[in-house]
Protein backbone atom coordinates (compact mmCIF):
# COMPACT_ATOMS: atom_id res chain seq x y z
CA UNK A 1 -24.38 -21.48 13.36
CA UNK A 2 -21.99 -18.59 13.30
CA UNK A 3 -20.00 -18.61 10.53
CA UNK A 4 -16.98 -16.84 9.84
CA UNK A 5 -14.32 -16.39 7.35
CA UNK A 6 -10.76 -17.09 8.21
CA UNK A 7 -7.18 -18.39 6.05
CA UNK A 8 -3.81 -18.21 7.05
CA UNK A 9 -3.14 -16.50 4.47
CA UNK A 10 -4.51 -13.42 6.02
CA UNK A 11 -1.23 -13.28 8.33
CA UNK A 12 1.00 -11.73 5.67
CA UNK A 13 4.62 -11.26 6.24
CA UNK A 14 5.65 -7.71 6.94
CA UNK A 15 9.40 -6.33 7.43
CA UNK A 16 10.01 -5.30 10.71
CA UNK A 17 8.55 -3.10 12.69
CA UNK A 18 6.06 -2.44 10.20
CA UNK A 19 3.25 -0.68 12.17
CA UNK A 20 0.33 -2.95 10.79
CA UNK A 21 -0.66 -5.02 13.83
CA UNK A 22 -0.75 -8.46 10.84
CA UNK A 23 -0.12 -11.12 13.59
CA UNK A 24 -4.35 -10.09 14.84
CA UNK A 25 -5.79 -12.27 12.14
CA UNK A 26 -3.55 -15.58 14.25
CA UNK A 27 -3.97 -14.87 17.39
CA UNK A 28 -8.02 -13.58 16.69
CA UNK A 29 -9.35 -17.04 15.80
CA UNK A 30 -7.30 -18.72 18.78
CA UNK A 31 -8.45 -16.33 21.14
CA UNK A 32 -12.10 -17.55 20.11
CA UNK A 33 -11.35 -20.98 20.18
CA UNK A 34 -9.87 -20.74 23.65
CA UNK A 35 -12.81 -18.47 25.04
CA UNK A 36 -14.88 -21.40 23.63
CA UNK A 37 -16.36 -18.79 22.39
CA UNK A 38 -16.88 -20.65 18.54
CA UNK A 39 -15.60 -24.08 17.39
CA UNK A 40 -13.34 -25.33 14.64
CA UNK A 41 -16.46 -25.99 12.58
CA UNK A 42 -17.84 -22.42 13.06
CA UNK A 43 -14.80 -21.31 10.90
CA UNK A 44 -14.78 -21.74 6.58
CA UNK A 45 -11.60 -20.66 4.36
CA UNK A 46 -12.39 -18.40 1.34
CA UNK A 47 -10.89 -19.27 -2.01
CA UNK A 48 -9.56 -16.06 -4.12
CA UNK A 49 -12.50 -14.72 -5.89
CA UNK A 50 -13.56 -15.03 -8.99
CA UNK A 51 -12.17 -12.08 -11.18
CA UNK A 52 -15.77 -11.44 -12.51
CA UNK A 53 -16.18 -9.69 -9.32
CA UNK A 54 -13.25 -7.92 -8.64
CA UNK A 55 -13.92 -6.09 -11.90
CA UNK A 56 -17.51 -5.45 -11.09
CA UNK A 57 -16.14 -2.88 -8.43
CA UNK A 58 -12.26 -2.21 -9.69
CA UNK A 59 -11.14 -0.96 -12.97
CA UNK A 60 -9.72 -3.12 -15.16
CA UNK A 61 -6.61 -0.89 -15.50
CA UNK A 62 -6.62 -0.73 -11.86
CA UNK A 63 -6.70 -4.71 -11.26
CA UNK A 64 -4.18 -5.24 -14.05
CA UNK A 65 -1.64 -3.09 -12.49
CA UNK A 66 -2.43 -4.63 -9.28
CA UNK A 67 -1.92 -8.35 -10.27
CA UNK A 68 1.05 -7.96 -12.63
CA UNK A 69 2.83 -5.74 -9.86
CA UNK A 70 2.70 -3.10 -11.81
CA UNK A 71 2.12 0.36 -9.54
CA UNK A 72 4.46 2.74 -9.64
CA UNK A 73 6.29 3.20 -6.13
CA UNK A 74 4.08 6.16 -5.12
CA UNK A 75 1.09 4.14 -5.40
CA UNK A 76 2.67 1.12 -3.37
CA UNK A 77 3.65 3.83 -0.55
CA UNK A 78 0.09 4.98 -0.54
CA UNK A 79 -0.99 1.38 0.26
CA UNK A 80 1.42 1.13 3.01
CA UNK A 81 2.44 -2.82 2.15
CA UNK A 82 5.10 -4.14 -0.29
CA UNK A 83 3.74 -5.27 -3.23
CA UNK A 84 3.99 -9.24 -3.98
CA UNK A 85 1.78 -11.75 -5.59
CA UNK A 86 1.46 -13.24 -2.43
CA UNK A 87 -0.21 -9.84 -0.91
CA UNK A 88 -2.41 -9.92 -3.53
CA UNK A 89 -3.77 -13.33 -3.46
CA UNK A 90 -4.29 -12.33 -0.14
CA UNK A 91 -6.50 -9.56 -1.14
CA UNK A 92 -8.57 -11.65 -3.26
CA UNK A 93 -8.71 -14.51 -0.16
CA UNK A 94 -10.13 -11.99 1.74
CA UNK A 95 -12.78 -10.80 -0.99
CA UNK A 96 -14.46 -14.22 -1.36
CA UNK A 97 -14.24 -14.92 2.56
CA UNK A 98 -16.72 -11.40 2.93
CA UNK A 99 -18.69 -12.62 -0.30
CA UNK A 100 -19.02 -15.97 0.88
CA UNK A 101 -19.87 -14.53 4.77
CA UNK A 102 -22.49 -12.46 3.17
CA UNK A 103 -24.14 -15.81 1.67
CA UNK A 104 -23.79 -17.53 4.98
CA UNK A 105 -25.65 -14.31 6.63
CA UNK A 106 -28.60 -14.91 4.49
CA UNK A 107 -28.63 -18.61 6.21
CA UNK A 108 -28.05 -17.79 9.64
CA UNK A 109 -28.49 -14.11 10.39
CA UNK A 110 -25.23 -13.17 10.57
CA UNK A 111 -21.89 -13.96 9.42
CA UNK A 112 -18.33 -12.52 9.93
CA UNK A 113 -14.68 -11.85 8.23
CA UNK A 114 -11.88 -12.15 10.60
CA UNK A 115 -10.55 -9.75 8.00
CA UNK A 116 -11.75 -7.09 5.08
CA UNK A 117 -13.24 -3.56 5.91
CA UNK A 118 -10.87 -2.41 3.18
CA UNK A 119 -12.93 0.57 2.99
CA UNK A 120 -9.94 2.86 1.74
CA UNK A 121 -9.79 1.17 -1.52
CA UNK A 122 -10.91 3.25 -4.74
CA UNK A 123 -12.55 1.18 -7.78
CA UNK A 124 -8.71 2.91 -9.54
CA UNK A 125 -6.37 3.19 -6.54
CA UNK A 126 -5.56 1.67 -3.42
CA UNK A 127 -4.56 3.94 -0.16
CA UNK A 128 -4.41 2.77 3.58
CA UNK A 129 -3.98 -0.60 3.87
CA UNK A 130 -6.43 -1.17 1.45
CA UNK A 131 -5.27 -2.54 -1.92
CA UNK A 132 -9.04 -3.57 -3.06
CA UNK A 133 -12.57 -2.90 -1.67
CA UNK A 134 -14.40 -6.45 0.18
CA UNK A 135 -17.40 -3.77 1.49
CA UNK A 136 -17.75 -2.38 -2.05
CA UNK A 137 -17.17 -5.92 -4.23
CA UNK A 138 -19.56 -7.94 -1.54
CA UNK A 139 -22.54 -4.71 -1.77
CA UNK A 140 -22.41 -5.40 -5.58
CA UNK A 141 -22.50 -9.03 -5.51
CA UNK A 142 -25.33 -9.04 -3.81
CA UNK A 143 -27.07 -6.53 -5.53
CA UNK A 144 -25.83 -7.73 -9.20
CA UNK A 145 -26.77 -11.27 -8.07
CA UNK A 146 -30.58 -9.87 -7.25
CA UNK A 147 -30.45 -10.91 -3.70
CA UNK A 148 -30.73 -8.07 -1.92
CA UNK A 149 -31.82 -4.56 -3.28
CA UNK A 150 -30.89 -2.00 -0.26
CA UNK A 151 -27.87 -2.47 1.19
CA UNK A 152 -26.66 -0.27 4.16
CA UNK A 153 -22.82 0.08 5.12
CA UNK A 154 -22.30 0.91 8.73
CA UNK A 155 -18.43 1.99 8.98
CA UNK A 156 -17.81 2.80 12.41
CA UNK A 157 -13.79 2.12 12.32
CA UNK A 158 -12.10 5.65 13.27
CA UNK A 159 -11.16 6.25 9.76
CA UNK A 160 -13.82 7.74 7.19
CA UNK A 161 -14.50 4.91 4.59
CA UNK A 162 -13.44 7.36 1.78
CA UNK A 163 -13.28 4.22 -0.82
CA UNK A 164 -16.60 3.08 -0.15
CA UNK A 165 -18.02 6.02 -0.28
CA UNK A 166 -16.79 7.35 -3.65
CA UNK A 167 -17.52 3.94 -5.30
CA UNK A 168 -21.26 3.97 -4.49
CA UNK A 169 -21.72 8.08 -4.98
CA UNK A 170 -24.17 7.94 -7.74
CA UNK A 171 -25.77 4.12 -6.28
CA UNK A 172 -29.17 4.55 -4.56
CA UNK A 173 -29.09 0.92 -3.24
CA UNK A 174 -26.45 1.32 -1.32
CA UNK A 175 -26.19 3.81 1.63
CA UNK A 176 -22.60 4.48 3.18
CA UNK A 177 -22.72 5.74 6.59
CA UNK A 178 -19.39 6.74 7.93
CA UNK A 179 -19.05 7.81 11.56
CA UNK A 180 -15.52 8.50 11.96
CA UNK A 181 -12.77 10.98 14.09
CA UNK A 182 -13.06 14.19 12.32
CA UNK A 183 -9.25 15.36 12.27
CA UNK A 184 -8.41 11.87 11.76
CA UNK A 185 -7.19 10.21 8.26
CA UNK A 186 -7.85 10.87 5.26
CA UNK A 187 -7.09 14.82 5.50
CA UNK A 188 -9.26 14.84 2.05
CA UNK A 189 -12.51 13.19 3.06
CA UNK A 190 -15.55 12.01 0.38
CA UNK A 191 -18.86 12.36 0.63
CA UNK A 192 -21.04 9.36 1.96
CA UNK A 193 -24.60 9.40 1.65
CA UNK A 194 -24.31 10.04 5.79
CA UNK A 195 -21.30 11.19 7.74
CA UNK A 196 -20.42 11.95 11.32
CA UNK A 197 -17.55 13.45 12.07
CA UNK A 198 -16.62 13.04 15.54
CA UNK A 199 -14.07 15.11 17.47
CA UNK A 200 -10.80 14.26 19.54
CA UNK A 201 -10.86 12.28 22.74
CA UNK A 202 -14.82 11.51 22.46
CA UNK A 203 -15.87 9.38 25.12
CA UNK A 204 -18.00 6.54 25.76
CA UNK A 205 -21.63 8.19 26.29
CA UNK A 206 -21.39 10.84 23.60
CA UNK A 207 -19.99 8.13 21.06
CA UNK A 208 -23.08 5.98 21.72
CA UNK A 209 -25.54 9.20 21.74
CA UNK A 210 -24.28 10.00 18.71
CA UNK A 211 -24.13 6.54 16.58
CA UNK A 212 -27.88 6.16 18.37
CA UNK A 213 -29.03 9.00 16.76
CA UNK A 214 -27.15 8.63 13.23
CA UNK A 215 -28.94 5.06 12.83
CA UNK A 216 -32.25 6.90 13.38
CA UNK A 217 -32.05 9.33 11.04
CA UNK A 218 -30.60 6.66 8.60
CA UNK A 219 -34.04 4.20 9.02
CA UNK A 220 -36.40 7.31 8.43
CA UNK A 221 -35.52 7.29 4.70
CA UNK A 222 -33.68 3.85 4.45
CA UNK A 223 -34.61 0.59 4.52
CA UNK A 224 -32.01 -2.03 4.41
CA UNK A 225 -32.54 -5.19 3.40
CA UNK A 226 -28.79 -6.41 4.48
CA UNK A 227 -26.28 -4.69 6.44
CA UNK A 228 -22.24 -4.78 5.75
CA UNK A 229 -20.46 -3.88 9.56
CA UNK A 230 -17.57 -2.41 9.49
CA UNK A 231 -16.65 -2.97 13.38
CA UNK A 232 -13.09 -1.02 13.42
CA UNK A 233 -11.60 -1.01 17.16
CA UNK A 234 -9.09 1.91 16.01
CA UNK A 235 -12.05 3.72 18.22
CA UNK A 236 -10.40 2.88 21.44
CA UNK A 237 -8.70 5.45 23.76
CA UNK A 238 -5.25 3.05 23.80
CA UNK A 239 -5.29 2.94 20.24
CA UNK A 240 -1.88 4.57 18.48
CA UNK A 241 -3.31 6.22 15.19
CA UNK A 242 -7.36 6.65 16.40
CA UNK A 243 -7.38 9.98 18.83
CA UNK A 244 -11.04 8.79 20.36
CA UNK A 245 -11.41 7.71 23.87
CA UNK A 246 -13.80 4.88 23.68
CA UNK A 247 -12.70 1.95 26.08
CA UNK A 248 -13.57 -1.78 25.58
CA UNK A 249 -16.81 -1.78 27.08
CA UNK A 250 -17.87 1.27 25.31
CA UNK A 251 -17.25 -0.71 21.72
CA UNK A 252 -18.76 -3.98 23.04
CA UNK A 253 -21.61 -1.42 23.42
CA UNK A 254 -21.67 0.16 20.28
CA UNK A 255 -21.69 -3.59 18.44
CA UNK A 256 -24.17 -4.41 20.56
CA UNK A 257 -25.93 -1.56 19.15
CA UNK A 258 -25.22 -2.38 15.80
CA UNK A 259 -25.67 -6.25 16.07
CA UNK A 260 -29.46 -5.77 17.75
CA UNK A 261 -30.59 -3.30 15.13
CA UNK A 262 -29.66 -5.60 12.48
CA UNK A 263 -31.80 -8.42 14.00
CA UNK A 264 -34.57 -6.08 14.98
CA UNK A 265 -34.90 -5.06 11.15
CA UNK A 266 -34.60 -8.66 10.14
CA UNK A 267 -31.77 -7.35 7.83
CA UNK A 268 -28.96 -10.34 7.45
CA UNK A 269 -25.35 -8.48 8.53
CA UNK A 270 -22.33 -9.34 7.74
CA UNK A 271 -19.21 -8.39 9.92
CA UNK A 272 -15.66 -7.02 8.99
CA UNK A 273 -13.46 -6.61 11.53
CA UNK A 274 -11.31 -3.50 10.04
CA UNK A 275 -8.45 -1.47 12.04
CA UNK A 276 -7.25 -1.67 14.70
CA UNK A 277 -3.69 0.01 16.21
CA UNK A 278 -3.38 0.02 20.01
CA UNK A 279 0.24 -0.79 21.66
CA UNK A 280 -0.33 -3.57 22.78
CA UNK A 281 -1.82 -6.75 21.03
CA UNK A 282 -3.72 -8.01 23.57
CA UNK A 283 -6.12 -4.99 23.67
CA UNK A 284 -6.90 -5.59 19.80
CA UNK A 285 -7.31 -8.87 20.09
CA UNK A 286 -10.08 -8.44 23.35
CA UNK A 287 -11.90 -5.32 21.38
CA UNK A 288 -12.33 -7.65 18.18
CA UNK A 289 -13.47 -10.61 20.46
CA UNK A 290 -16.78 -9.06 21.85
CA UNK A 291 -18.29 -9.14 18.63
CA UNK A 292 -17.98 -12.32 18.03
CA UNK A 293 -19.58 -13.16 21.38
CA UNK A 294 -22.41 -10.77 21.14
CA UNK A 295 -23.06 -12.15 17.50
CA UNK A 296 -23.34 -15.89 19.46
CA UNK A 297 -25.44 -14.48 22.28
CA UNK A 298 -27.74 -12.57 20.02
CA UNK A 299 -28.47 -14.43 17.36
CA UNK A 300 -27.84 -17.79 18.76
């Protein structure tokens, strides 16, 4: 059974005309249960994770500031939300639901978040809409717990995964691939243990060439064991902040991609669904469907 993470806590309030597209992680989950695409039993809710965890990947100054609302008003811009307890138990939800989606992919395969892919989020320092890190905490939970030793992050959203990839720098277990727009955010980017940069207004065909040929050269020196997804839709040519020109088939193509590889290694994956910024909705809504119906056609 597909399993997949999802609260209603994950719809956080936002003032208006805030340009964080929040109302997604609703109307996502409806849109599957109306395609049929999953049932109400395919879906679990997260609790907030245990701070054991959190701690594992975040300084403890860090968290402290974080819980007690205590950044300073330059770090809360950085973040791009308004600090409140509730946005924080939020972040935590969202922690356990791609912790506990990672346990469910050991049972079944594969598993999904209808949120996460925090990957902006430093161990020290949140940036981006990314207040703590659910790729970084879930890699070490696995790893710390002895259940996996090679871990491989596959970040395809349009923005590099700058968090991720400083908080696993000096970690050989875990390999952070990042293939992301190359004059896109962050202006500063880190170094991942593999990154493609990809230029303005890339297409379909040259996206897919690419990613084909990154995830090659990954596997001759790599072996995962489990795979965290990072399945951004920022990628698409509609979208507002991404500057690609991928269209909806061309990312139900590249997580078809992603989704077969993962089987064809045997390597359990969990999904998180990450940005996503187009005018309209609808469109972000339709791009983050397809994986969930590729994960139910491939695996199930």
């Amino acid at each position: 059974m597909l399993k997949i993470a999802y609260s209603s806590i994950y719809k956080h309030p936002l003032p208006e005309g805030h340009r964080f597209p929040m109302e997604k992680y609703e109307l996502l989950p409806g849109q599957l249960l109306h395609e049929g695409i999953v049932q109400e039993d395919n879906f679990f809710e997260p609790k907030p994770i245990d701070e054991k965890w959190i701690l594992n990947t975040h300084t403890e100054e860090y968290w402290n500031k974080l819980q007690y609302l205590g950044l300073t008003k330059s770090e809360v811009r950085a973040t791009g939300f308004p600090l409140s307890k509730e946005l924080v138990l939020r972040e935590i939800t969202i922690l356990k639901g791609s912790v506990q989606a990672a346990e469910y992919a050991m049972q079944y395969g594969i598993a999904m978040n209808i949120a996460g892919g925090t990957h902006h989020a430093y161990a020290d320092k949140g940036e981006g809409f990314c207040l703590l890190n659910d790729i970084g905490v879930t890699a070490n939970y696995l790893i710390d717990n002895q259940l996996f030793k090679k871990v491989l992050v596959i970040d395809l959203d349009v923005h590099q995964g700058n968090g991720t990839a400083s908080l696993f720098a000096e970690n050989p277990n875990v390999f952070t691939f990042s293939m992301h727009g190359e004059k896109n955010y962050p202006m500063r980017k880190e170094v991942s243990d593999l990154d493609c940069a990809i230029p303005d207004g890339t297409k379909d065909e040259e996206y897919l060439r690419t990613l084909e040929v990154q995830l090659n050269c990954i596997l001759k020196d790599f072996s995962p064991d489990f795979i965290i997804y990072q399945s951004g839709v920022d990628v698409l040519e509609t979208d507002k902040l991404g500057r690609l020109a991928l269209t909806v088939d061309g990312v139900k193509r590249r997580d078809a991609l992603v989704l077969n590889l993962a089987k064809s290694l045997r390597s359990p994956i969990m999904c998180c669904m990450g940005g996503g910024y187009s005018s309209k909705i609808s469109q972000i809504v339709d791009a983050h469907t397809q994986v969930y119906r590729l994960a139910q056609d491939i695996y199930f």
